[in-house]
Protein backbone atom coordinates (compact mmCIF):
# COMPACT_ATOMS: atom_id res chain seq x y z
CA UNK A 1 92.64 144.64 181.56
CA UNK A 2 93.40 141.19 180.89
CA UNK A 3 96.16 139.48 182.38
CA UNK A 4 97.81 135.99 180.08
CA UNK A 5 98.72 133.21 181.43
CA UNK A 6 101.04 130.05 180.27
CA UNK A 7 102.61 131.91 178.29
CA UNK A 8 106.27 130.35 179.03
CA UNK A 9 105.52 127.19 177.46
CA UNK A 10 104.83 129.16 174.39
CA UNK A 11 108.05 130.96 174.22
CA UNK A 12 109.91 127.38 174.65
CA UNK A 13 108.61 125.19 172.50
CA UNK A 14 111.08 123.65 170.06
CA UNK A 15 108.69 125.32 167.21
CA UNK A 16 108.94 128.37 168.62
CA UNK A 17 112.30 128.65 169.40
CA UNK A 18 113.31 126.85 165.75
CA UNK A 19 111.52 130.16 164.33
CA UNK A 20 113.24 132.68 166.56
CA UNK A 21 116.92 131.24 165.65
CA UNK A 22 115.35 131.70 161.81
CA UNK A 23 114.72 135.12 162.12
CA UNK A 24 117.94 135.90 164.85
CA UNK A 25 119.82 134.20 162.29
CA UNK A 26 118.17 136.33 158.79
CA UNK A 27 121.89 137.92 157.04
CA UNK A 28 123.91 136.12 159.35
CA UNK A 29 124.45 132.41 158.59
CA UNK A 30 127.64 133.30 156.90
CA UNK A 31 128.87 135.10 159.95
CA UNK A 32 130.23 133.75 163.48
CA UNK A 33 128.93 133.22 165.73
CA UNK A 34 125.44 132.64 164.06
CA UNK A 35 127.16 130.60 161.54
CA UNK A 36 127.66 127.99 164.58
CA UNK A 37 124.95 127.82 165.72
CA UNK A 38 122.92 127.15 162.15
CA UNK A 39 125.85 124.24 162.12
CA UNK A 40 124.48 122.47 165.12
CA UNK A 41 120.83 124.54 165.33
CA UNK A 42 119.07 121.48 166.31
CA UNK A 43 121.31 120.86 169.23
CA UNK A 44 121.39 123.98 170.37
CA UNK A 45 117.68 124.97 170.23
CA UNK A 46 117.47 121.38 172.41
CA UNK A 47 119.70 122.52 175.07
CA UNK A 48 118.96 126.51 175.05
CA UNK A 49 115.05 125.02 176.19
CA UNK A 50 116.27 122.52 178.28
CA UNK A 51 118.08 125.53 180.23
CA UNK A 52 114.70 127.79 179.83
CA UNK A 53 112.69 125.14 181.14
CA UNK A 54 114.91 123.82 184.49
CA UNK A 55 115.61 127.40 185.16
CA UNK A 56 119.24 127.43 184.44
CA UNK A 57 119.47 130.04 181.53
CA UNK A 58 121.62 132.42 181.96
CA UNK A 59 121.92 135.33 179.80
CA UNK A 60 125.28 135.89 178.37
CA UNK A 61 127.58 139.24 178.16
CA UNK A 62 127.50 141.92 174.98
CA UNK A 63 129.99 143.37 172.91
CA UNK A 64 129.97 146.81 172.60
CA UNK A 65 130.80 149.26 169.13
CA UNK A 66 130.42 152.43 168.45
CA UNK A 67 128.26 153.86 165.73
CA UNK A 68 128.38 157.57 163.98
CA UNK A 69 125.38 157.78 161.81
CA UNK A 70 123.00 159.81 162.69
CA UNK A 71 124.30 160.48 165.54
CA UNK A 72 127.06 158.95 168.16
CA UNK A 73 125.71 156.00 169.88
CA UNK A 74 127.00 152.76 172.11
CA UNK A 75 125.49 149.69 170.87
CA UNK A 76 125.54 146.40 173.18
CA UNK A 77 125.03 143.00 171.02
CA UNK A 78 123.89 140.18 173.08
CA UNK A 79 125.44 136.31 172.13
CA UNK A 80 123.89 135.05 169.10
CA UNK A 81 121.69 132.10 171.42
CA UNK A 82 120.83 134.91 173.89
CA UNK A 83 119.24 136.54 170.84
CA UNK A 84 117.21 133.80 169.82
CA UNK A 85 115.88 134.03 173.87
CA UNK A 86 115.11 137.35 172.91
CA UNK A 87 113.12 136.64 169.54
CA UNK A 88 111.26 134.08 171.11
CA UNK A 89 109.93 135.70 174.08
CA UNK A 90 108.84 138.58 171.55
CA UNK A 91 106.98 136.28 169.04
CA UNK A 92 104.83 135.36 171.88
CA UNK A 93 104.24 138.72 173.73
CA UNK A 94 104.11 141.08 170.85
CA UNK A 95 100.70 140.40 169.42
CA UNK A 96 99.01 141.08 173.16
CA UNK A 97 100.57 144.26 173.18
CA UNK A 98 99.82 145.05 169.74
CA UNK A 99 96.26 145.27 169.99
CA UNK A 100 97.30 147.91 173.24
CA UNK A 101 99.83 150.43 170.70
CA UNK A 102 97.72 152.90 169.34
CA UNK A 103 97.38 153.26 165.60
CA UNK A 104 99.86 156.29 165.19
CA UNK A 105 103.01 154.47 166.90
CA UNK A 106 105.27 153.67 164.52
CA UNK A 107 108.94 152.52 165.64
CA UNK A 108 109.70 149.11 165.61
CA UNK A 109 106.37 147.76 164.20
CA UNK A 110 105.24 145.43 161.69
CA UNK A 111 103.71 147.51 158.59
CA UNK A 112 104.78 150.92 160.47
CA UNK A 113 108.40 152.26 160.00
CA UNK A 114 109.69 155.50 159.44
CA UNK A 115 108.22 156.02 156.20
CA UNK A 116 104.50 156.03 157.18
CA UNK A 117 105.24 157.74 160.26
CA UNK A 118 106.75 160.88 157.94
CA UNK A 119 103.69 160.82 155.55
CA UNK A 120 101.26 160.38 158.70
CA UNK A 121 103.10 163.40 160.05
CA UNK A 122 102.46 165.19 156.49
CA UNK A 123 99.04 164.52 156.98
CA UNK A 124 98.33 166.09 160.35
CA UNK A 125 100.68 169.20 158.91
CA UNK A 126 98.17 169.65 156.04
CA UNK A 127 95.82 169.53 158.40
CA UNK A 128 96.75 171.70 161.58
CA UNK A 129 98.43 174.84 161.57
CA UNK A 130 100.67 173.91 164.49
CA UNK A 131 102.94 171.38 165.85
CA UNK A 132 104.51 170.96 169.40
CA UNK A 133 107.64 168.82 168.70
CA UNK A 134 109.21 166.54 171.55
CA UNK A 135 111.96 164.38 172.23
CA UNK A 136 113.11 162.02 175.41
CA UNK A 137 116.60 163.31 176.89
CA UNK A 138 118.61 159.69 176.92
CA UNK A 139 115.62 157.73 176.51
CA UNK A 140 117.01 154.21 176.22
CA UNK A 141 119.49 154.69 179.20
CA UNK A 142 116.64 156.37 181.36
CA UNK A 143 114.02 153.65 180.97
CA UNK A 144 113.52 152.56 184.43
CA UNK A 145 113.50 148.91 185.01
CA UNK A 146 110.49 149.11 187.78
CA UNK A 147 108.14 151.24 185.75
CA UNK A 148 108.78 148.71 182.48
CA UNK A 149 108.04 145.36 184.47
CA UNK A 150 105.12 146.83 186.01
CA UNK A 151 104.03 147.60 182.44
CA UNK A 152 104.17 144.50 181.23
CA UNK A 153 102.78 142.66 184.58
CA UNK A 154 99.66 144.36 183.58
CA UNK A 155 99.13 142.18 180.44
CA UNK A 156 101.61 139.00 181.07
CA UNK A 157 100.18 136.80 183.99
CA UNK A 158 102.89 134.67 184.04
CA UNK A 159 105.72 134.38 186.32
CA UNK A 160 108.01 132.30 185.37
CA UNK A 161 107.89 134.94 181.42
CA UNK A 162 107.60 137.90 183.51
CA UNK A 163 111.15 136.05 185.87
CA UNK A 164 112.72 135.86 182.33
CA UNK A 165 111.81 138.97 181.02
CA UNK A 166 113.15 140.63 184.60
CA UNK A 167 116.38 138.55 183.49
CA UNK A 168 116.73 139.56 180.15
CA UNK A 169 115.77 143.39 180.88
CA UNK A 170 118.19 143.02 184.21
CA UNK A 171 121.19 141.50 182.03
CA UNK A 172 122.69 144.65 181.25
CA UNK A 173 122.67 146.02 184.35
CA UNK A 174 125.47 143.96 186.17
CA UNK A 175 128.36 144.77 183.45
CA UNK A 176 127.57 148.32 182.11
CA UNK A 177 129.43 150.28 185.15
CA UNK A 178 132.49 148.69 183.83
CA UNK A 179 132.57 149.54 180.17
CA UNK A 180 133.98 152.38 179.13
CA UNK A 181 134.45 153.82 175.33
CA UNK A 182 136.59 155.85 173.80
CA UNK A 183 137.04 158.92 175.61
CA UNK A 184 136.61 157.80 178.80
CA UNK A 185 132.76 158.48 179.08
CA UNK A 186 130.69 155.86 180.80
CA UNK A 187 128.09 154.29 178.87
CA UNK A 188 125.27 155.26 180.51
CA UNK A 189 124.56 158.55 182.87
CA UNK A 190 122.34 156.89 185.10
CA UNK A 191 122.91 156.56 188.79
CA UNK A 192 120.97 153.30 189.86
CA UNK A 193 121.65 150.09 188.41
CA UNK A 194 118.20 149.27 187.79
CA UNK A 195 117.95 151.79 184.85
CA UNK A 196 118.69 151.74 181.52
CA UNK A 197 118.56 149.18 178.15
CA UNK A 198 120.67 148.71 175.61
CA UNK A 199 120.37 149.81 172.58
CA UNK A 200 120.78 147.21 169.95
CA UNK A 201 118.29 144.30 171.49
CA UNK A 202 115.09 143.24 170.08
CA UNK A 203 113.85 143.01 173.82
CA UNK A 204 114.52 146.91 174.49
CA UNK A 205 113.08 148.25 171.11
CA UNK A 206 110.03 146.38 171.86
CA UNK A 207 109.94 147.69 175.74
CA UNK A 208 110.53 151.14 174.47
CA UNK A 209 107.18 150.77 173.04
CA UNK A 210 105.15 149.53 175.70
CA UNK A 211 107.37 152.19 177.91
CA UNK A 212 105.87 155.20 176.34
CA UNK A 213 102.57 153.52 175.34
CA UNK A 214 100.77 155.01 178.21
CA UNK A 215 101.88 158.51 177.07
CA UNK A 216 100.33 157.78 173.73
CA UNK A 217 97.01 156.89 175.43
CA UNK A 218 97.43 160.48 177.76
CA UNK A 219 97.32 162.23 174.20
CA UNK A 220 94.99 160.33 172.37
CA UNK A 221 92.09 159.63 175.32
CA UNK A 222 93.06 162.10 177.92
CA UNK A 223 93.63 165.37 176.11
CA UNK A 224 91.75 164.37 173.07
CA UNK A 225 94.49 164.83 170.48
CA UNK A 226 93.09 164.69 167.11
CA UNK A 227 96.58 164.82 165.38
CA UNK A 228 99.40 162.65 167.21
CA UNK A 229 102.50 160.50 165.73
CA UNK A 230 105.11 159.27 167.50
CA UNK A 231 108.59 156.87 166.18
CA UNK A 232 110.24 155.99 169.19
CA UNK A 233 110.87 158.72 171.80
CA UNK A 234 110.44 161.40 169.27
CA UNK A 235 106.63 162.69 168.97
CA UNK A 236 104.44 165.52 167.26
CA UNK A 237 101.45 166.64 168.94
CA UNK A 238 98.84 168.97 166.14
CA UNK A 239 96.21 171.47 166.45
CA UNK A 240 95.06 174.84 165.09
CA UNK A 241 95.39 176.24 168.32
CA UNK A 242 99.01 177.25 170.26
CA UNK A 243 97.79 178.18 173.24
CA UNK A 244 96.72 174.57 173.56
CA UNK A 245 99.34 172.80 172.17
CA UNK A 246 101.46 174.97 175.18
CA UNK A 247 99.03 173.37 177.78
CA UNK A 248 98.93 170.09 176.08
CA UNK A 249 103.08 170.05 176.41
CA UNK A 250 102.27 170.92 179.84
CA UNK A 251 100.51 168.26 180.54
CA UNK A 252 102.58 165.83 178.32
CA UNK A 253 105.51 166.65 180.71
CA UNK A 254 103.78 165.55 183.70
CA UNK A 255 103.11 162.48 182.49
CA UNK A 256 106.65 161.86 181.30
CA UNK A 257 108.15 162.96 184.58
CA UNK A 258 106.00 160.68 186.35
CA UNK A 259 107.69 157.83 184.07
CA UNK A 260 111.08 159.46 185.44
CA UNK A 261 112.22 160.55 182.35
CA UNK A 262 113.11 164.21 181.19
CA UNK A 263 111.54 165.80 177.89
CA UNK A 264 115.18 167.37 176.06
CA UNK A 265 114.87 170.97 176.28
CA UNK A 266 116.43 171.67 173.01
CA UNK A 267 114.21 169.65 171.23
CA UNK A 268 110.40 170.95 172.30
CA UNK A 269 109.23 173.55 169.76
CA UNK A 270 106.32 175.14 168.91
CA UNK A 271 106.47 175.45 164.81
CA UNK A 272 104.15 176.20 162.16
CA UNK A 273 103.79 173.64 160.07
CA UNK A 274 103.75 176.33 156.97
CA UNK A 275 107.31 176.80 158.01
CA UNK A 276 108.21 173.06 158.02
CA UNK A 277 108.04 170.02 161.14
CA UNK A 278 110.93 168.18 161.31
CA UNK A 279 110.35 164.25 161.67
CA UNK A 280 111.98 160.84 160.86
CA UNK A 281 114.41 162.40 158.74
CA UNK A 282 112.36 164.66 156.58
CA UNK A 283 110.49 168.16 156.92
CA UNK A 284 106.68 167.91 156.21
CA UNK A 285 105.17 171.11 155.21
CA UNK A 286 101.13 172.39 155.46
CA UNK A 287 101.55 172.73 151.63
CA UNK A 288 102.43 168.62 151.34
CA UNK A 289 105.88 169.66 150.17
CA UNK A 290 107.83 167.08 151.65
CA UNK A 291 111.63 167.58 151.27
CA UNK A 292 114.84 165.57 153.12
CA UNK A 293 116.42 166.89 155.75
CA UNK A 294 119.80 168.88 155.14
CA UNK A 295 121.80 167.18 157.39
CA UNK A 296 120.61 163.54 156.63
CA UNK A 297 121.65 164.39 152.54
CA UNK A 298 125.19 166.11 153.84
CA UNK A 299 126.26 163.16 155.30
CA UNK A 300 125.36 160.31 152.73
CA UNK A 301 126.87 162.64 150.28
CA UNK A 302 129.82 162.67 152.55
CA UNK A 303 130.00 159.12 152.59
CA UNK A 304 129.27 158.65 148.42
CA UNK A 305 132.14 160.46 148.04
CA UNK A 306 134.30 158.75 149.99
CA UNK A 307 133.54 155.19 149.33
CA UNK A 308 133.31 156.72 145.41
CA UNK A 309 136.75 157.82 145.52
CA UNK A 310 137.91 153.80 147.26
CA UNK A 311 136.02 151.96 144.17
CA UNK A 312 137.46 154.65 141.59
CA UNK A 313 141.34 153.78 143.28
CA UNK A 314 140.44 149.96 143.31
CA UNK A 315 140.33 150.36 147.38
CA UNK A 316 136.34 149.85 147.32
CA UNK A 317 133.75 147.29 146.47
CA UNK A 318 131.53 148.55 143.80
CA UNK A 319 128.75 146.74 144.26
CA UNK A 320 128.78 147.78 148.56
CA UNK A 321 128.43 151.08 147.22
CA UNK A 322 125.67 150.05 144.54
CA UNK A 323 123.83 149.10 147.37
CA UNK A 324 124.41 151.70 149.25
CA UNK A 325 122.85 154.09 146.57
CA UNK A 326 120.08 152.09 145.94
CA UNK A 327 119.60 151.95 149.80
CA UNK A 328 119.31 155.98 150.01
CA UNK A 329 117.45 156.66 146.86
CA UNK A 330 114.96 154.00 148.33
CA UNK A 331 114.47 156.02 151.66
CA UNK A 332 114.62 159.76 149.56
CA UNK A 333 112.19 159.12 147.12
CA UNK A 334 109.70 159.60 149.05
CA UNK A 335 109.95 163.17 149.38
CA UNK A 336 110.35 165.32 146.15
CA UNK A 337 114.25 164.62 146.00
CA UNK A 338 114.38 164.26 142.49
CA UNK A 339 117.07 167.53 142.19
CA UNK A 340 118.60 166.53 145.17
CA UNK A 341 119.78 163.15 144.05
CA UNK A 342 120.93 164.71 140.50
CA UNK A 343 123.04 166.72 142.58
CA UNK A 344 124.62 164.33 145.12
CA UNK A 345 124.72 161.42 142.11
CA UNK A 346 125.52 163.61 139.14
CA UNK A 347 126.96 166.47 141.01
CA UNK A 348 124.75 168.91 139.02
């Protein structure tokens, strides 16, 4: 495999860093702190590569919230200029490991999303009788910081990007011990420092990729998977035969032990796709019925209702909640949703 080299001068160039603050900064300019930094950008892109180029960068701390939909999560956001670090160093690496990602990967991606991973997954369930369905206990605070540089070692021949990415991966390592939410829980369940990335940085969503990307390879070149799709740590593996798909999950959990992480035992079925596979928020079916899933149209309905009643008692903004609909018919219509949205819109 290839290794690349000067690659560092790349991420620092003025041009390049100019563009990352661009897109860092994309619904933000209004807000602080990006909105200081798009006051002095100039400036600031001058000194933040001054800093990446002597060596004295030094990433900054996050700020941690709490979010409910789907599910309870901790997000950490970096510093608005540690971001722009973080959208450079991407714009440079990511089309070298593009051309790695196999075709049917589809978090985080340009032209991917969770919409074409659902209708890829409602191809492969007209297709194959069965699905094994997997998921990665804790993935993002079990990504092991070792494994991950080695990863990217294999395709970055430069030390000084490969120093910085260490840095950038390594930043939340120091502080996340001493954060605690709500409740009392610590962030993370991990027992060595060197584990772990936040969720809520470009940097980790990318590195989740190349993190599992040898897994995807496993399926696709090893095993000879004809019908694979993953979005994120949550992947389908297809075929017309069980007994196989039980070996192939076999097999599948070898290879993610060996990248120390555990496959979550609630979450590995054998279905028939006749009887519906549950995937990026939908449930394909081998007829090409493709509905929403239950619990994804409970709670927007929840939250229409609420934010319906605020406008209705002058304690809302209207157009927020235009938006908002718009938003969710956008992501439903792809399934056949039509009654469902009559019912949650009109209440009929």
């Amino acid at each position: 495999m290839k290794r690349h080299k000067q690659l560092y001068e790349s991420v620092c160039s003025f041009e390049n860093l100019y563009a990352a603050a661009v897109k860092a900064m994309k619904g933000k300019r209004g807000k602080r702190p990006g909105a200081g930094f798009y006051a002095e950008m100039e400036d600031e892109i001058i000194t933040l590569q001054k800093q990446l180029l002597d060596g004295t960068y030094c990433h900054g701390g996050y700020h941690y919230f709490e979010i409910h939909e789907p599910k309870q999560r901790t997000v950490a956001a970096a510093e608005f200029r540690d971001r722009v670090v973080h959208h450079a160093v991407i714009r440079v690496i990511e089309p070298l490991f593009e051309r790695r990602f196999i075709e049917d990967s589809y978090a985080c991606r340009v032209n991917k999303g969770t919409h074409a991973g659902m209708k890829r997954a409602a191809h492969y369930a007209r297709r194959f009788d069965y699905a094994l369905k997997c998921d990665i206990r804790k993935y993002f605070a079990h990504i092991d910081h070792e494994i991950l540089l080695y990863l990217f070692a294999k395709v970055i021949g430069d030390k000084q990007l490969l120093d910085l990415l260490q840095h950038v991966i390594g930043s939340h390592r120091d502080g996340w011990r001493m954060v605690v939410p709500k409740g009392g829980l610590p962030l993370f369940d991990g027992q060595l420092a060197s584990r772990g990335l936040p969720i809520g940085n470009l940097t980790s969503q990318f590195s989740a990729n190349v993190y599992l990307n040898p897994l995807d390879h496993f399926v696709k070149h090893d095993l000879r998977c004809k019908g694979y799709v993953r979005y994120m740590d949550d992947f389908l593996l297809f075929s017309n035969d069980k007994h196989q798909l039980r070996d192939w999950g076999d097999a599948v959990r070898e290879i993610v032990n060996g990248l120390r992480l555990k496959i979550h035992p609630d979450k590995y079925r054998l279905l028939r796709c006749d009887c519906g596979v549950d995937f990026c928020g939908f449930v394909v079916f081998g007829n090409g019925r493709i509905r929403v899933r239950r619990s994804t149209a409970r709670r927007f309905h929840r939250r229409y209702q609420k934010n319906l009643e605020a406008v209705n008692n002058c304690l809302g903004d209207a157009a927020s909640l235009s938006q908002s609909v718009a938003a969710w018919v956008g992501h439903v219509k792809h399934a056949q949703s039509w009654n469902l949205r009559k019912a949650v819109l009109c209440g009929s």
